[in-house]
C-alpha atoms as a PDB file:
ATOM      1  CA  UNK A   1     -12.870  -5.714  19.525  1.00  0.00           C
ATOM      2  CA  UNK A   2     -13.606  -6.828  22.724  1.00  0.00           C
ATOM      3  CA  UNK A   3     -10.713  -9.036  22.904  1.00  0.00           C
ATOM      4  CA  UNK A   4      -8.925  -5.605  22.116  1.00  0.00           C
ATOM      5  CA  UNK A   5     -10.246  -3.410  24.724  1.00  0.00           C
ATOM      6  CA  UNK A   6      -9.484  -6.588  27.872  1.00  0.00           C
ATOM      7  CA  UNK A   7      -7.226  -4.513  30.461  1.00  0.00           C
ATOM      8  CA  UNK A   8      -6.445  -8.252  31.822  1.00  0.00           C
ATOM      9  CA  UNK A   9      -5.190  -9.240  28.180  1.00  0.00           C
ATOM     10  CA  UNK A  10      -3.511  -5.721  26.588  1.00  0.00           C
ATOM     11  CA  UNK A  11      -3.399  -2.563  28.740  1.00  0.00           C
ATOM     12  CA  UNK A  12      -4.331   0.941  27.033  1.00  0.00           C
ATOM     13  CA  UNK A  13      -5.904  -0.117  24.482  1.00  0.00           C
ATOM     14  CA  UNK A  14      -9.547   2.254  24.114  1.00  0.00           C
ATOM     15  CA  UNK A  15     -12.562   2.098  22.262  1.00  0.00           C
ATOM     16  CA  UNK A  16     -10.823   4.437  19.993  1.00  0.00           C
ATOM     17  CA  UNK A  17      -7.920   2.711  19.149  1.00  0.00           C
ATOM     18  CA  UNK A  18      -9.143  -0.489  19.090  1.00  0.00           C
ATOM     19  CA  UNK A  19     -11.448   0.841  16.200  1.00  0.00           C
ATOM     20  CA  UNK A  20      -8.927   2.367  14.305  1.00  0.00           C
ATOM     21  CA  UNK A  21      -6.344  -0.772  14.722  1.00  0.00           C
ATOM     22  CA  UNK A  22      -9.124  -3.351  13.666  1.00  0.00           C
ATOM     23  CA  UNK A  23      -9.708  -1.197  10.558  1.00  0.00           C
ATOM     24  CA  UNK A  24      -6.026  -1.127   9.753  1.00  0.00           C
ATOM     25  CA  UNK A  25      -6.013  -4.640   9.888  1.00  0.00           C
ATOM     26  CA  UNK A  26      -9.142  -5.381   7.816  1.00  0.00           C
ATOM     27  CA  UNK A  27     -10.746  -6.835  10.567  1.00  0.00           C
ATOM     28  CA  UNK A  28     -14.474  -7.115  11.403  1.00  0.00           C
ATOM     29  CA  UNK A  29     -14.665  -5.470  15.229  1.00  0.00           C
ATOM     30  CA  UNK A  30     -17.545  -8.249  15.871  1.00  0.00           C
ATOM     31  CA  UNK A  31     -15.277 -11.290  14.666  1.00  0.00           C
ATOM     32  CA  UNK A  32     -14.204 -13.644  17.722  1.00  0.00           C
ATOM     33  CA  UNK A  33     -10.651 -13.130  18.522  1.00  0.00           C
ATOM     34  CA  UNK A  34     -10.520 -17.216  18.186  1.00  0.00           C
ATOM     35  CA  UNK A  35     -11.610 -17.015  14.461  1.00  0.00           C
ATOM     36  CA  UNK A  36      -8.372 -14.527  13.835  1.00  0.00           C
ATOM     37  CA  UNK A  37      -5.360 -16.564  11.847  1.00  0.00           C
ATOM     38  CA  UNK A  38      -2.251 -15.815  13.528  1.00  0.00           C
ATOM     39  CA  UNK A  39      -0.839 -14.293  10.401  1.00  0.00           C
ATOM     40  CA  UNK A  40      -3.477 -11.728  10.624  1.00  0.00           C
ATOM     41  CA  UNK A  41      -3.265 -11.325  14.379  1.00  0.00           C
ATOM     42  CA  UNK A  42       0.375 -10.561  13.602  1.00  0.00           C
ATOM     43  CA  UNK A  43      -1.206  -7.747  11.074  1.00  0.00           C
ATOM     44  CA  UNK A  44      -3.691  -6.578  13.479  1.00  0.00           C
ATOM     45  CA  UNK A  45      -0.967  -6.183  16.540  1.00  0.00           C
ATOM     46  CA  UNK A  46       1.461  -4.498  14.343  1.00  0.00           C
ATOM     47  CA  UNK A  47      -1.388  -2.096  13.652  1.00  0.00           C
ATOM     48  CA  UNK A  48      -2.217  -1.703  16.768  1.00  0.00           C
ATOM     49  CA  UNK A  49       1.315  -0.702  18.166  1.00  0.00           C
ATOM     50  CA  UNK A  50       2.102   1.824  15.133  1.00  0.00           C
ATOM     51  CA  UNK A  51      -1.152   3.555  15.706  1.00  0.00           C
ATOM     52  CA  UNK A  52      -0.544   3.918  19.131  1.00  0.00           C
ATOM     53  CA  UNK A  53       3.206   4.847  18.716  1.00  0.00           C
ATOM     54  CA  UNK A  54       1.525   7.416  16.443  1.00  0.00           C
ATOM     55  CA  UNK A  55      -1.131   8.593  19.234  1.00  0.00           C
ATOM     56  CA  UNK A  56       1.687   9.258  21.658  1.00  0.00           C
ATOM     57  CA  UNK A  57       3.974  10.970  19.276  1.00  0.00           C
ATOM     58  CA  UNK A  58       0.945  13.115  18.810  1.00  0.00           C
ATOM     59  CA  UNK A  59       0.090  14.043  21.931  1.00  0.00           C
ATOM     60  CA  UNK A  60      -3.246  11.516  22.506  1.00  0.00           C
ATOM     61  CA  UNK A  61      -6.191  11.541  21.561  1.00  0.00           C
ATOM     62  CA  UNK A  62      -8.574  15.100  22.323  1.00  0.00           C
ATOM     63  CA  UNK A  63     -12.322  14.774  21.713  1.00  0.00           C
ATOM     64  CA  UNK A  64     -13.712  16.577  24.512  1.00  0.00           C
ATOM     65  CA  UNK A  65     -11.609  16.754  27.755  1.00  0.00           C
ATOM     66  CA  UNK A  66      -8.310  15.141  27.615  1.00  0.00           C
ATOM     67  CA  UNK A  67      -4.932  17.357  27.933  1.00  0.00           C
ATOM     68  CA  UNK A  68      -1.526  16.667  28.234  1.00  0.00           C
ATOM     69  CA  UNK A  69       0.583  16.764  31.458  1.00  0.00           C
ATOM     70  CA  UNK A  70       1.061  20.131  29.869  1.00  0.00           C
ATOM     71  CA  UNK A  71      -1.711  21.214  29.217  1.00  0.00           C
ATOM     72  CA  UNK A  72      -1.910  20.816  25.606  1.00  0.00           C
ATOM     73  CA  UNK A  73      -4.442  18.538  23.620  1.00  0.00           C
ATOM     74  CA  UNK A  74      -3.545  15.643  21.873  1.00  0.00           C
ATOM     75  CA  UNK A  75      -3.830  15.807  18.153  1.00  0.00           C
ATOM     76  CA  UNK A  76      -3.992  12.446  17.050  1.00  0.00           C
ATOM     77  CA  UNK A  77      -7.625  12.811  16.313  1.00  0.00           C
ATOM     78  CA  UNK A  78      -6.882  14.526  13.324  1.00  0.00           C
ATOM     79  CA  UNK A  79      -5.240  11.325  11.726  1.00  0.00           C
ATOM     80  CA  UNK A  80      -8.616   9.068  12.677  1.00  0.00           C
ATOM     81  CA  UNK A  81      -9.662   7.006   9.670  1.00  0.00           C
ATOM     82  CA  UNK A  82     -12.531   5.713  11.251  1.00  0.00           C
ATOM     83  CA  UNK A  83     -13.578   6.679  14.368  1.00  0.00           C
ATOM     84  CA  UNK A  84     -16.279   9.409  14.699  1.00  0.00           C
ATOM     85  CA  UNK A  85     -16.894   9.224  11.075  1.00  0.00           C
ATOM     86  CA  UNK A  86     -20.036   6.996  10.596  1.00  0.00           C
ATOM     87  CA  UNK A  87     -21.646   7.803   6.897  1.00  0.00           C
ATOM     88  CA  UNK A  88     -18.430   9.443   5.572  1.00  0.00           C
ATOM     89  CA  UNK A  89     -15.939   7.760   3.018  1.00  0.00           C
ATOM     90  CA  UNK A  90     -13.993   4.748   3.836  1.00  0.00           C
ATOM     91  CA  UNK A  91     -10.169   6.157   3.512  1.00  0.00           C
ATOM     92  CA  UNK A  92      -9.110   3.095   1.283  1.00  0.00           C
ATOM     93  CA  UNK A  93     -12.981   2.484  -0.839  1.00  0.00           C
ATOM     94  CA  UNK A  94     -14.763   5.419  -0.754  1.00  0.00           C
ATOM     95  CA  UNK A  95     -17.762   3.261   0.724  1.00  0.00           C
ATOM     96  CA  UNK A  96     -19.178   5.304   3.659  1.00  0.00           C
ATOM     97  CA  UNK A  97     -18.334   4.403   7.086  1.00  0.00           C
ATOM     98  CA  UNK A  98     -20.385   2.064   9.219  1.00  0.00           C
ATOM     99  CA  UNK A  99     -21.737   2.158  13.100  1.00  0.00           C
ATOM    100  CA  UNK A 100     -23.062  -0.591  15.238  1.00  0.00           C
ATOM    101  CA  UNK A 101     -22.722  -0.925  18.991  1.00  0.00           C
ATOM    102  CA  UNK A 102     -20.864  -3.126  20.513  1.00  0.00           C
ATOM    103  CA  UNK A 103     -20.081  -4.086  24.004  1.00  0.00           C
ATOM    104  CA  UNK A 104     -22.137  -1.670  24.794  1.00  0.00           C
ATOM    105  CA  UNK A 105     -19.615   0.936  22.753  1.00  0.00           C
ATOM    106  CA  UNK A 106     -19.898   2.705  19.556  1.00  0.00           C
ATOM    107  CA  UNK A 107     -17.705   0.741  16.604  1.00  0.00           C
ATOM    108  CA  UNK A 108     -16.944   2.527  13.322  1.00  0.00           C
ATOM    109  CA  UNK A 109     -15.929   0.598  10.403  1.00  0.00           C
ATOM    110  CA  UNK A 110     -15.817  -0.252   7.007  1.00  0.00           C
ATOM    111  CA  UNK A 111     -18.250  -3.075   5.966  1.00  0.00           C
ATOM    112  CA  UNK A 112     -16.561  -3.247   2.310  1.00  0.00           C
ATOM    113  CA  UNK A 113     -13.012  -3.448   3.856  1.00  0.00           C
ATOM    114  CA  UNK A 114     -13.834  -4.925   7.179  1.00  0.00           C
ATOM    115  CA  UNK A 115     -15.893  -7.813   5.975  1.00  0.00           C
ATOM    116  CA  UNK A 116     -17.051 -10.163   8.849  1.00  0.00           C
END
């Protein structure tokens, strides 16, 4: 995740969707980016850019103070399959979702889906 979240590696890539990309990718967010095969690196960026391609075409990402140039809020929090919901069920298992910190960060995930 931290690999993820590296402004000098990939820019705009947040907490949040670094959570939610990792999850689409079934990967753990504490597994070294080295330790990633490059078939599932290929998973895990092609997750990454539809979920942000899906943030923007939703206006971003609202949870307490971000608007639009116009004013508006961004409503891709309403498509989060992980993030913010630690004890509620996994959208693929059922199993609950997980929190740890990390990098000094909250990380939700699925520890049945996501396994390190």
């Amino acid at each position: 995740k931290s690999f993820l979240m590296d402004a000098r590696r990939l820019a705009g890539v947040g907490n949040i969707y670094a959570c939610e990309a990792l999850f689409g990718a079934n990967v753990h967010p504490a597994k070294p980016a080295g330790k990633i095969s490059l078939p599932r690196w290929e998973i895990l960026l092609s997750s990454l850019r539809g979920i942000l391609e899906t943030s923007i075409e939703s206006g971003g990402t609202t949870l307490r103070d971000f608007y639009n140039s116009d004013g508006a809020p961004g409503y891709y929090a309403l498509k989060l399959s992980v993030y913010g919901k630690e004890g509620q069920p996994c959208p693929n298992c059922g199993k609950a979702i997980a929190r740890l910190i990390h990098s000094g960060r909250s990380t939700f995930f699925c520890k049945s889906c996501q396994k390190k």
